[in-house]
Protein backbone atom coordinates (compact mmCIF):
# COMPACT_ATOMS: atom_id res chain seq x y z
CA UNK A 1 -12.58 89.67 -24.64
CA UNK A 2 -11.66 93.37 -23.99
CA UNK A 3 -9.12 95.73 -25.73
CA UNK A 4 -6.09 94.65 -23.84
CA UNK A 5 -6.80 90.70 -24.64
CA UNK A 6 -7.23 91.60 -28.21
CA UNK A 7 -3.91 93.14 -28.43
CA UNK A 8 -2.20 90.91 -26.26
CA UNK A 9 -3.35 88.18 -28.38
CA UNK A 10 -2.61 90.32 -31.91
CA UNK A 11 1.30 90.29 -30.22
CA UNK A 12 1.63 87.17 -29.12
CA UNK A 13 0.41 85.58 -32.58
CA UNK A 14 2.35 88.16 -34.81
CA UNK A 15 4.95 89.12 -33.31
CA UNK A 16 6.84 85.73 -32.97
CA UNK A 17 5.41 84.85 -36.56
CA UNK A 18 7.06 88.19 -38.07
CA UNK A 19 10.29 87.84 -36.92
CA UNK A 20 10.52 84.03 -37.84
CA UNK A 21 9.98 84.99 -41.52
CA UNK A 22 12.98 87.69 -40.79
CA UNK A 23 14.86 85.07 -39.14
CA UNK A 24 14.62 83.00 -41.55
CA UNK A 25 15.35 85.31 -44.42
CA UNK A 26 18.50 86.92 -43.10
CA UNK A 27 19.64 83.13 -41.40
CA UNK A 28 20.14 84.90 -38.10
CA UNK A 29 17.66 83.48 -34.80
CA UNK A 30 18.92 86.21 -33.10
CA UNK A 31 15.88 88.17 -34.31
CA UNK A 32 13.53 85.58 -32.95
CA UNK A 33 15.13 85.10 -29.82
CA UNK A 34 14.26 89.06 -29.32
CA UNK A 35 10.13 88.17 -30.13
CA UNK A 36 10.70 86.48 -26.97
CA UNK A 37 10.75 89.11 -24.63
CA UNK A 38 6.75 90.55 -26.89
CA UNK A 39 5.86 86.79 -25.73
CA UNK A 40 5.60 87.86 -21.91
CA UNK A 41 4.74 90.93 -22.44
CA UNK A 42 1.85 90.13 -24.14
CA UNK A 43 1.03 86.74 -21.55
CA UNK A 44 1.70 89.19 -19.18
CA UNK A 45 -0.87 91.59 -20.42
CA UNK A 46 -3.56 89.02 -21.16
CA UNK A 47 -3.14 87.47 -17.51
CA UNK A 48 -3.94 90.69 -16.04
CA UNK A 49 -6.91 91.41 -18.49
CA UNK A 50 -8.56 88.05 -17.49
CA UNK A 51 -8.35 88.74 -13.70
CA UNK A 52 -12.29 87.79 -12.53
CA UNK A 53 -11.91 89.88 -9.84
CA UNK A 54 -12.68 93.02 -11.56
């Protein structure tokens, strides 16, 4: 696994889980319907690190 799947991974584990807790503290979603947009980043990111062809 290189760098960028390591911190693709870190961000799409934490970040979601982080501002759940928030979410759920304050009793507004709104903050974990913004972790969504960190979700495909980070798929994004660990899609392009995987690419066999490099």
């Amino acid at each position: 696994m290189n760098r960028y799947q390591s911190l693709s991974l870190i961000i799409l584990i934490g970040s979601p889980l982080l501002f759940l807790i928030v979410s759920v503290l304050s009793g507004r979603l709104e903050f974990f319907y913004w972790s969504l947009s960190a979700i495909a980043i980070a798929l994004t990111l660990w899609k392009a690190g995987s690419n066999p062809e490099q």
